[in-house]
Protein backbone atom coordinates (compact mmCIF):
# COMPACT_ATOMS: atom_id res chain seq x y z
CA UNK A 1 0.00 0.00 0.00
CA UNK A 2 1.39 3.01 -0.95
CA UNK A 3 0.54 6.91 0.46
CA UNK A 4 -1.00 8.94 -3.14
CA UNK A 5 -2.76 12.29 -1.85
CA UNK A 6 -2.00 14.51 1.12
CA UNK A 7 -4.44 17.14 1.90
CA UNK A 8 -4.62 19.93 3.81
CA UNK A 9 -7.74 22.12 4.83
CA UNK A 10 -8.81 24.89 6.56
CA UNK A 11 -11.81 24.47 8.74
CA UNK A 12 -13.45 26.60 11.30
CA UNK A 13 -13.63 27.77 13.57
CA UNK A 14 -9.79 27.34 14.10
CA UNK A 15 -8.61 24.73 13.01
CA UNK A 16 -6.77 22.10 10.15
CA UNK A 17 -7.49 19.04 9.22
CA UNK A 18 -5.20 16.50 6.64
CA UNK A 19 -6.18 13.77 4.67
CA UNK A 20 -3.74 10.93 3.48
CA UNK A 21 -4.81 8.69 0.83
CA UNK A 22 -3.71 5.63 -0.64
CA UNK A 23 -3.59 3.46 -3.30
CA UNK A 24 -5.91 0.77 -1.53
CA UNK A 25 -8.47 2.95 -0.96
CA UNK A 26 -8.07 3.73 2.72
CA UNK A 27 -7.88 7.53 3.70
CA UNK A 28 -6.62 8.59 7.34
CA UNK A 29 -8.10 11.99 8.46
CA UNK A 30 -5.87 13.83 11.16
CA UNK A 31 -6.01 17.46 12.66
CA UNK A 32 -3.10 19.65 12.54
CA UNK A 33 -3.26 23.19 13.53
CA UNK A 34 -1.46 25.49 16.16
CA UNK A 35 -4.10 27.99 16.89
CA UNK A 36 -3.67 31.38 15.06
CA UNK A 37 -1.19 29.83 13.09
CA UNK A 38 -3.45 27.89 10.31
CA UNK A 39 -1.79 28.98 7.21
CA UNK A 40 2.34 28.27 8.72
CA UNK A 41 0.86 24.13 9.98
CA UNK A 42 -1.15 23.63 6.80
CA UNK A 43 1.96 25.05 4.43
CA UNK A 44 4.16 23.00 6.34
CA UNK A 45 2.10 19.64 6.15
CA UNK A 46 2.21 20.62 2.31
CA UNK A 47 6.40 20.80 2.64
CA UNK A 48 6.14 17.15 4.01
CA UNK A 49 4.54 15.77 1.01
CA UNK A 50 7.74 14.58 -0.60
CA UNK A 51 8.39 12.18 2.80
CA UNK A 52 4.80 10.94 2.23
CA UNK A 53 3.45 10.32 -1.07
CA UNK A 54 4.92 7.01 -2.51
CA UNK A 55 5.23 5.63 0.88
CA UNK A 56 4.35 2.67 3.15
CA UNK A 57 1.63 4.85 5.61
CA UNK A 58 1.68 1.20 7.66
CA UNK A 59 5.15 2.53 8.94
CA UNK A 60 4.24 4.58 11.01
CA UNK A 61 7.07 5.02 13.27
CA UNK A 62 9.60 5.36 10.31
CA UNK A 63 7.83 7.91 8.97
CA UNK A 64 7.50 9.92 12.07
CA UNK A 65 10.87 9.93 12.68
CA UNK A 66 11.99 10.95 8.96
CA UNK A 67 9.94 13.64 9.16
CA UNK A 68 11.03 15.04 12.68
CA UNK A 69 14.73 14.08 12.15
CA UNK A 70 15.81 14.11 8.76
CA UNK A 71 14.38 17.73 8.03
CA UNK A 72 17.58 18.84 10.38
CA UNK A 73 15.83 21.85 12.13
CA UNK A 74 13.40 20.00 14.29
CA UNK A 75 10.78 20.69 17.23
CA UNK A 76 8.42 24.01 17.99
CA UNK A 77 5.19 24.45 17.67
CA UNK A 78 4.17 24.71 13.44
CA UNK A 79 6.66 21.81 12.59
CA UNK A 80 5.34 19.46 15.67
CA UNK A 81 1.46 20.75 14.54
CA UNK A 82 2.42 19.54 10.75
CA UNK A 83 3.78 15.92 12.05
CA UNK A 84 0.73 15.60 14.55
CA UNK A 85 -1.66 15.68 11.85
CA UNK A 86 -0.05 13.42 9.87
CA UNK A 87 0.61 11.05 12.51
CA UNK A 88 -3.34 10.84 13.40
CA UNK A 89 -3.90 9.95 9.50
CA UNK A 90 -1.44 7.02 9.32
CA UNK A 91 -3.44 5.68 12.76
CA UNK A 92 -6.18 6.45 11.11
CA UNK A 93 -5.33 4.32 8.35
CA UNK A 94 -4.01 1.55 10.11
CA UNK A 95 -7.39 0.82 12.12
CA UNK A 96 -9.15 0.81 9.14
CA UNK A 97 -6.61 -1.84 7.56
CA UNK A 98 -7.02 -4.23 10.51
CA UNK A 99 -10.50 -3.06 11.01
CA UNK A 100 -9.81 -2.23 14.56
CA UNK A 101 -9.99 0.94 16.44
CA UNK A 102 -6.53 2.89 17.30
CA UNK A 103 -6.35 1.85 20.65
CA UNK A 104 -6.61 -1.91 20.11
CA UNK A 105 -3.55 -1.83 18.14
CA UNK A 106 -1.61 -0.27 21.01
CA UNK A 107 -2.24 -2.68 23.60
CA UNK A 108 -5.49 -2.72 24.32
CA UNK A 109 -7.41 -0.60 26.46
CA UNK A 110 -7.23 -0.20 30.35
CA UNK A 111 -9.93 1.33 30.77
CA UNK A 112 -13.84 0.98 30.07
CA UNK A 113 -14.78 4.73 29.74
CA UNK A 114 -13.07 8.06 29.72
CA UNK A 115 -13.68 10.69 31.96
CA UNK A 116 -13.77 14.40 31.01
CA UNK A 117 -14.44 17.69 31.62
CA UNK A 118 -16.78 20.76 30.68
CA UNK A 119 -15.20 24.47 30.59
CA UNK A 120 -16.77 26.98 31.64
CA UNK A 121 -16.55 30.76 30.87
CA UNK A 122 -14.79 33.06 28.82
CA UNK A 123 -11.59 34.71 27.99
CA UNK A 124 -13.12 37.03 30.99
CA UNK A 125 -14.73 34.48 33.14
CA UNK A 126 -18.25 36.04 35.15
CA UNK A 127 -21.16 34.24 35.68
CA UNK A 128 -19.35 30.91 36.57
CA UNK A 129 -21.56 29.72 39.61
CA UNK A 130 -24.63 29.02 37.68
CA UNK A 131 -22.69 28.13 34.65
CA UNK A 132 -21.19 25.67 36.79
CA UNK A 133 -24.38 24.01 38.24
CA UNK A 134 -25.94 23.68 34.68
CA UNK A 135 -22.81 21.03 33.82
CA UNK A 136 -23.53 19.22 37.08
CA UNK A 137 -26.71 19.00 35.88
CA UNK A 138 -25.81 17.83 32.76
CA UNK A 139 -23.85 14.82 34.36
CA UNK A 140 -20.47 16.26 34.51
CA UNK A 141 -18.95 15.61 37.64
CA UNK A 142 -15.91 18.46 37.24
CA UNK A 143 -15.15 21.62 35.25
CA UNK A 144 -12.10 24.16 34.04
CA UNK A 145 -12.54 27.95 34.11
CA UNK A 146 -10.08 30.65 33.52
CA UNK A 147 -8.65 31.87 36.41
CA UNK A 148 -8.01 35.86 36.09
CA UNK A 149 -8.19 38.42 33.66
CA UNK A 150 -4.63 40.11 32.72
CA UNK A 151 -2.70 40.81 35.49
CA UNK A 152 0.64 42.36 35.39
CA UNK A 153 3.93 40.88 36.88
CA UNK A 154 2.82 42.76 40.45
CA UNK A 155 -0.91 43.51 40.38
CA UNK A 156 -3.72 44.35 43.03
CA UNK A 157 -5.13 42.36 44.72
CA UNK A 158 -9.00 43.42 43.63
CA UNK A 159 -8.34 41.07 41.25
CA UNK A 160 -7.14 37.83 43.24
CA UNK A 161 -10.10 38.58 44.81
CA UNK A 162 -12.29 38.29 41.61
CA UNK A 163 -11.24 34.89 41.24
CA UNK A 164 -11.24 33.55 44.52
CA UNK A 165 -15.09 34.96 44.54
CA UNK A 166 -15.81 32.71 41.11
CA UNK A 167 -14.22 29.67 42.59
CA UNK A 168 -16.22 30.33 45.88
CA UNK A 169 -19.49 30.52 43.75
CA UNK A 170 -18.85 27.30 42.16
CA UNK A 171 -17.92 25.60 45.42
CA UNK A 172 -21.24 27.19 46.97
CA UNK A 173 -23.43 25.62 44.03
CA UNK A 174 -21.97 22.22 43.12
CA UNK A 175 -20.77 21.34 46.76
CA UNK A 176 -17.59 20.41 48.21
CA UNK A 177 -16.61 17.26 45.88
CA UNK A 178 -16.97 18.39 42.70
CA UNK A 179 -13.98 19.00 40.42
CA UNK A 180 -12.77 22.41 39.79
CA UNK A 181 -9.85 22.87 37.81
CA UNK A 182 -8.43 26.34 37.52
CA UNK A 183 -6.46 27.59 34.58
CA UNK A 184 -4.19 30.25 35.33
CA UNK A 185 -3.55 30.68 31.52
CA UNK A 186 0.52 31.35 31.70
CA UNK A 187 -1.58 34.98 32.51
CA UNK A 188 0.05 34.99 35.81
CA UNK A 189 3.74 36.01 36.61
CA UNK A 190 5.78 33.93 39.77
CA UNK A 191 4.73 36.72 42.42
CA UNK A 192 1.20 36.82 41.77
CA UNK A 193 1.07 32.83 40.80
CA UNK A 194 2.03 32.64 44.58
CA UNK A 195 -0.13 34.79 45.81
CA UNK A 196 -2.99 33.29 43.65
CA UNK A 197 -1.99 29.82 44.25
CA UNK A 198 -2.05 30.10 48.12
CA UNK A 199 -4.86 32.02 48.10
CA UNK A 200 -7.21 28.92 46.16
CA UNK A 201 -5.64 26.40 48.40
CA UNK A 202 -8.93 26.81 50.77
CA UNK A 203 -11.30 25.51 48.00
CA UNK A 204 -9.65 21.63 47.34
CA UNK A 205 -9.19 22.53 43.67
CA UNK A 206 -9.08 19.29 40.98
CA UNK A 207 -5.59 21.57 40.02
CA UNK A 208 -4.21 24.51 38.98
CA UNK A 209 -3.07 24.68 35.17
CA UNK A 210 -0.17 26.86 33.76
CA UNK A 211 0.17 28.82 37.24
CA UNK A 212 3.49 30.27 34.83
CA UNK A 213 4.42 29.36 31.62
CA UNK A 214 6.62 26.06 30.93
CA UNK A 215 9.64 28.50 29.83
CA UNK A 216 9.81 29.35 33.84
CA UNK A 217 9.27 25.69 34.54
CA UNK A 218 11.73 25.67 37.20
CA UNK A 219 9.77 27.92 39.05
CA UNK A 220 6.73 25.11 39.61
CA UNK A 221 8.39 23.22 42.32
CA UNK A 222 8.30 27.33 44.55
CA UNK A 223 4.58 27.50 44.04
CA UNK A 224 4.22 23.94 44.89
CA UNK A 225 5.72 25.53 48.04
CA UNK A 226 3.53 27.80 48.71
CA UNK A 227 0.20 25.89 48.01
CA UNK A 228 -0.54 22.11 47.85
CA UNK A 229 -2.88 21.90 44.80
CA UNK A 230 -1.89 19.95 42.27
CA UNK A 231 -0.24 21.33 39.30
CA UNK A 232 -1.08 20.94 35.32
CA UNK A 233 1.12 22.09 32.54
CA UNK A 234 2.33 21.27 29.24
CA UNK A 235 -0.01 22.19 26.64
CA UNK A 236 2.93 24.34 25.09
CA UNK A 237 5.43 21.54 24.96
CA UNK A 238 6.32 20.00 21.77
CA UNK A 239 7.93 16.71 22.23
CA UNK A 240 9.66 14.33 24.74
CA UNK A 241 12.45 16.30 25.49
CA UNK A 242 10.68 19.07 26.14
CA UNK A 243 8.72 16.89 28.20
CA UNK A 244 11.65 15.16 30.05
CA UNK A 245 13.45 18.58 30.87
CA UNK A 246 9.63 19.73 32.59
CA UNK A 247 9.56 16.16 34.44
CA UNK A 248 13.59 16.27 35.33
CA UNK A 249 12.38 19.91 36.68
CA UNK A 250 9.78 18.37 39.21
CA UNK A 251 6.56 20.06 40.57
CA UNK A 252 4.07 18.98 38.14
CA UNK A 253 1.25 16.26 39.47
CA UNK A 254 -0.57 16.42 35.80
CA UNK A 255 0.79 16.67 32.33
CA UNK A 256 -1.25 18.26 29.42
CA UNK A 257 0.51 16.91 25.84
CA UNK A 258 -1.58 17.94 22.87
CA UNK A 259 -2.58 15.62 20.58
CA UNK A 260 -2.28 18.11 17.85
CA UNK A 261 0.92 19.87 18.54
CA UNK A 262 3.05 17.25 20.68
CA UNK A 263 3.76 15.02 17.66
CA UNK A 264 0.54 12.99 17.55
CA UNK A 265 -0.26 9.64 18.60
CA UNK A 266 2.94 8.38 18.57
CA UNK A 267 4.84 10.73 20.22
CA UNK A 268 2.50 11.24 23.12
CA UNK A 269 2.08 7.81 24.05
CA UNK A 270 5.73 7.87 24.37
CA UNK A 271 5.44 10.76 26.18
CA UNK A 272 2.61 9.00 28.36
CA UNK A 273 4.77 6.55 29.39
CA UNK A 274 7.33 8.88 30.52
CA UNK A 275 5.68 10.66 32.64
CA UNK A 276 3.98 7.20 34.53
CA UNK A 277 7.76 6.92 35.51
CA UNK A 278 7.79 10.06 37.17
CA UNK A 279 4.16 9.02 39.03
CA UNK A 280 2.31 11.90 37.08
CA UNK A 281 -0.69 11.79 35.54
CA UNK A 282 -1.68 12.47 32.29
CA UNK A 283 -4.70 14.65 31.31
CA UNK A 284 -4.41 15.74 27.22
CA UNK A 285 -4.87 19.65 26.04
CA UNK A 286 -7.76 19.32 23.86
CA UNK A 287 -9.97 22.72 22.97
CA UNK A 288 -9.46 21.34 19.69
CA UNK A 289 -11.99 19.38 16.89
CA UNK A 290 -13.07 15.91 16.94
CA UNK A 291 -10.67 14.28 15.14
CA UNK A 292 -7.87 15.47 18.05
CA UNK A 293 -11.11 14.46 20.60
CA UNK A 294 -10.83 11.04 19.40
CA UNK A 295 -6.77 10.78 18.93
CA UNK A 296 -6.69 11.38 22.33
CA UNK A 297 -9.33 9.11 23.81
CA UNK A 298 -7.19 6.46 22.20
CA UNK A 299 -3.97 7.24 23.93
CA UNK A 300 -6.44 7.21 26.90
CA UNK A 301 -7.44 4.38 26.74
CA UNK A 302 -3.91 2.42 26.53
CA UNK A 303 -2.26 4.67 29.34
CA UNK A 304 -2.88 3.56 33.07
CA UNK A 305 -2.14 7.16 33.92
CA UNK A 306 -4.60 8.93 32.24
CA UNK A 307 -7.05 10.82 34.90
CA UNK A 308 -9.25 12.91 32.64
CA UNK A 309 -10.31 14.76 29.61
CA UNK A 310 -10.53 17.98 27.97
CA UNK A 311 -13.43 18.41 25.51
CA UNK A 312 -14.59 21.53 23.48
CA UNK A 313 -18.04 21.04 22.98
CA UNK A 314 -19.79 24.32 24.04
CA UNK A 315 -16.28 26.25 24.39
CA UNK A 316 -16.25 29.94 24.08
CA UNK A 317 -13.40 29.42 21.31
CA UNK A 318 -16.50 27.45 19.17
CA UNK A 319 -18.20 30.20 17.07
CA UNK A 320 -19.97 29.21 13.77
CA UNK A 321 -19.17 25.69 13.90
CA UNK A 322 -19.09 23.28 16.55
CA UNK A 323 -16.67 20.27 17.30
CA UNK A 324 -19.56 17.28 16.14
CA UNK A 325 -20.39 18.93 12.95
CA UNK A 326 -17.84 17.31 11.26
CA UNK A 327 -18.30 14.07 12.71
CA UNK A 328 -21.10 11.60 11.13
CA UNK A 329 -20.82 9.45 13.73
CA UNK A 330 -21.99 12.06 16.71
CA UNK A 331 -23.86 9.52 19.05
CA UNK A 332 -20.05 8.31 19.23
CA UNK A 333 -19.19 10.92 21.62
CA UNK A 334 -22.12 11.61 23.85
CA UNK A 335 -21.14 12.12 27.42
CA UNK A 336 -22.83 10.22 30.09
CA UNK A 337 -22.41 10.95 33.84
CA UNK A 338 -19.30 12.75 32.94
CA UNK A 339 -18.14 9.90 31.06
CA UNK A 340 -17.24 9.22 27.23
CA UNK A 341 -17.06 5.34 25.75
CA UNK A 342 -13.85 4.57 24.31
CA UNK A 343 -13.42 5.03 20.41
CA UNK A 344 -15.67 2.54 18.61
CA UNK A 345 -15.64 2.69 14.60
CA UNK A 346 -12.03 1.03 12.79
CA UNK A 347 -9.44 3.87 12.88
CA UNK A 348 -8.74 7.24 14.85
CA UNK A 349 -13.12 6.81 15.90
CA UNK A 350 -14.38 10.32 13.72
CA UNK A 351 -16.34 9.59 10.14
CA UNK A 352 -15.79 13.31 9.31
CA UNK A 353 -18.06 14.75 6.97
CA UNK A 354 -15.93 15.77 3.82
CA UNK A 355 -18.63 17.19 2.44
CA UNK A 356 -18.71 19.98 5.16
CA UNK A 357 -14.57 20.27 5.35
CA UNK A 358 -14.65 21.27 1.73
CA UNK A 359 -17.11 23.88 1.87
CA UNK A 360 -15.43 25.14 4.77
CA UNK A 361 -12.13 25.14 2.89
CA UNK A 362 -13.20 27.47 0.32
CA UNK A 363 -12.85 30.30 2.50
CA UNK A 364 -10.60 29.83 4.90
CA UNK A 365 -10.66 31.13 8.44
CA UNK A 366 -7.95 33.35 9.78
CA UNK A 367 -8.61 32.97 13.35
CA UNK A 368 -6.39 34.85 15.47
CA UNK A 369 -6.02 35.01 19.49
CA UNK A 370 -7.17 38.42 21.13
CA UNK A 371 -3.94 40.84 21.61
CA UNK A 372 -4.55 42.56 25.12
CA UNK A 373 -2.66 45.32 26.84
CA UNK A 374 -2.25 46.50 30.21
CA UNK A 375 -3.49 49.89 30.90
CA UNK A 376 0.10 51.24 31.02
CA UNK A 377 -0.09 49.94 27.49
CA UNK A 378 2.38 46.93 27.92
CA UNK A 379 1.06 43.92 25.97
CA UNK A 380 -0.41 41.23 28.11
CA UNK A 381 -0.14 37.76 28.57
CA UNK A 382 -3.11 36.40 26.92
C-alpha cells in the first residue's frame, strides 16, 4: 500500500485538518493546527509531502521519525502541529486496515470509559456559579474555568479577589466534591502565581493549570511551596524532550501533551509513558476538533495514567461551527455521567463529513487570538 494524496484544509472555527490517501483505498483523516497559526501548519504539512506520497503509511514510526529528524531543524510548535496531523492519518489508516480501532492496536485498552471535563466561561470568566451548576446538571462531575483576567507581573489584589469569589461561587453551588480545575492561563507572573496559588488552596481545587508558563518551569516546584494543589502544565510543549526537561524539573502532578501539537499519537504515548515513571498523571490539552477528541481518547485508553479529559463542545473558542459537525458518527461521543465510551468505529473513531470540510475550505478562516494590553499599554499575557 502506498501513500497517493495529502491534503490539507482549513476548517473553522480554528482549526486544520489532513487527509492521506492511498492506493488501496483507505484515507486517514488527522487534525493539525497550532491555533492562530493555520496557514504556517497547513503550508508545512504541504512541505512534508515529498516524505509521504509514494510511501508505506503502515510505517508509522519510520515515517515519524523521517519527518522530525531528517528535516535537520526539528521541534516548535508549526513543525510538531504539521507531524501531529499526519501522525493521526497514518493511525487512522491503520485501524481501518485491521479493522480495529486505534487503541486496540496499542495494547489494548485499560480502561472501560473516559472521563472528562466541561469548561466553563470566557476569555473574561463572570457568571461561573450558575454556569457551573448547569454542567452538574448535565452529568459532569468536574469543570475548568479561567482563572483571572490580565494581570501584570505585580498587580492588586482586587483582582485575586475576583477569582477567589468565582471559585467560591462554584464551590457554593456544586458542593464540596466536585472537580474544579483552575487555569491560570501562563496569565500569571511567579509573584502573583504565589499569591494566587495560596490564596485557592482553601477551595480543594481538581488543580491549577499553567500557574506560569513552561519557559519558567523551574519555578513550579516554589509554588508547589507555597500551596498544595496539584499542578497541570504542558499544553505548550512540543515533544519528549521538552517533556523530560519539565519532568527532570519536578513540581508537576498532571501533564497536558496535545494531541495536535506534541507530535501525535505516537509521540504522546511515548510521552505517556514517561511521565507514569515520574508518578504523574496524564490529562491531554484538547480545545481542539473531533478528530484530536478522538486521537486522544485512544492514547487514553492504553495509558494507566490517564485521569481525565478535555473536551470543546460548548467552548467559548467554538463560534460558527461546533466540534460534532464534522463528525457523522456524533452519538459516538455523547457524554454520560461525565463519562465518554472509548473510540468505537475502525481507525482514529471520527467519520468526518468531507462534504462539510470542503465547503469550509473554500474560504478559509484566519482565526487569530485576542492581543490585550495593560493599561500602562504593555502587551499582556493572553
Amino acid at each position: 500500500m502506498k501513500i497517493t494524496e495529502v491534503n490539507a484544509y482549513y476548517v473553522r472555527p480554528r482549526w486544520g485538518f489532513v487527509e492521506i490517501v492511498t492506493d488501496e483505498g483507505f484515507t486517514g483523516w488527522g487534525e493539525a493546527v497550532l491555533e492562530g497559526h493555520a496557514d504556517a501548519v497547513l503550508a508545512c504539512v504541504n512541505e512534508y509531502k515529498p516524505y509521504l506520497i509514494g510511501k508505506d503509511p503502515m510505517r508509522i514510526e519510520d515515517i515519524s521519525e523521517t519527518i522530525y529528524r531528517a528535516g535537520f531543524y526539528r521541534g516548535g510548535g508549526v513543525l510538531m502541529s504539521a507531524l501531529s496531523g499526519i501522525d493521526q492519518c497514518l493511525w487512522d489508516i491503520k485501524g481501518k486496515y485491521f479493522g480495529a480501532p486505534v487503541w486496540q492496536l496499542m495494547g489494548g485498552a485499560c480502561r472501560d470509559r473516559m472521563k472528562v471535563y466541561s469548561w466553563i466561561g470566557g476569555d473574561r470568566p463572570s457568571d461561573v456559579g450558575s454556569a457551573a451548576k448547569e454542567r452538574q446538571e448535565a452529568g459532569f462531575s468536574a469543570i475548568k474555568m479561567n482563572a483571572t483576567d490580565e494581570l501584570q507581573m505585580i498587580d492588586t489584589y482586587d483582582k485575586i479577589d475576583a477569582v477567589l469569589e468565582r471559585v467560591a461561587a462554584i464551590r457554593e453551588a456544586c458542593g464540596k466534591y466536585f472537580g474544579i480545575a483552575v487555569d491560570f492561563h501562563g496569565r500569571v507572573h511567579k509573584p502573583m502565581a504565589k499569591v494566587l496559588a495560596k490564596k485557592l488552596e482553601e477551595f480543594d481545587l481538581m488543580f491549577i493549570e499553567e500557574p506560569v508558563l513552561c519557559e519558567n518551569m523551574d519555578e513550579f516546584k516554589e509554588i508547589r511551596r507555597v500551596a498544595n494543589i496539584p499542578i497541570a502544565t504542558g499544553e505548550r510543549l512540543f515533544s519528549k524532550y521538552d517533556f523530560k526537561r519539565l519532568l527532570e524539573a519536578g513540581g508537576v502532578d498532571i501533564i497536558q501533551p496535545d494531541l495536535s501539537h506534541a507530535g501525535g499519537i505516537t509521540e504522546v504515548k511515548k510521552i505517556a509513558a514517561m511521565a507514569e515513571a515520574y508518578d504523574v498523571a496524564l490529562a491531554p490539552h484538547c480545545p481542539l476538533g473531533p478528530i484530536a477528541l478522538a486521537a486522544c481518547l485512544n492514547v487514553d485508553a492504553t495509558c494507566y495514567n490517564a485521569v481525565i479529559q478535555e473536551q470543546s463542545i460548548g467552548i467559548h473558542y467554538n463560534v460558527g461551527k461546533e466540534v460534532l459537525d464534522y463528525a457523522l458518527n456524533r452519538d459516538d461521543f455523547k457524554f454520560t455521567d461525565g463519562y465518554v465510551d472509548l473510540p468505537k468505529i475502525p481507525g482514529i473513531g471520527v467519520e468526518v463529513n468531507k462534504a462539510l470540510v470542503l465547503e469550509e475550505n473554500k474560504s478559509p478562516h484566519q482565526w487569530k487570538n485576542p492581543v490585550w494590553r495593560h493599561k500602562d499599554g504593555s502587551v499582556a499575557e493572553w
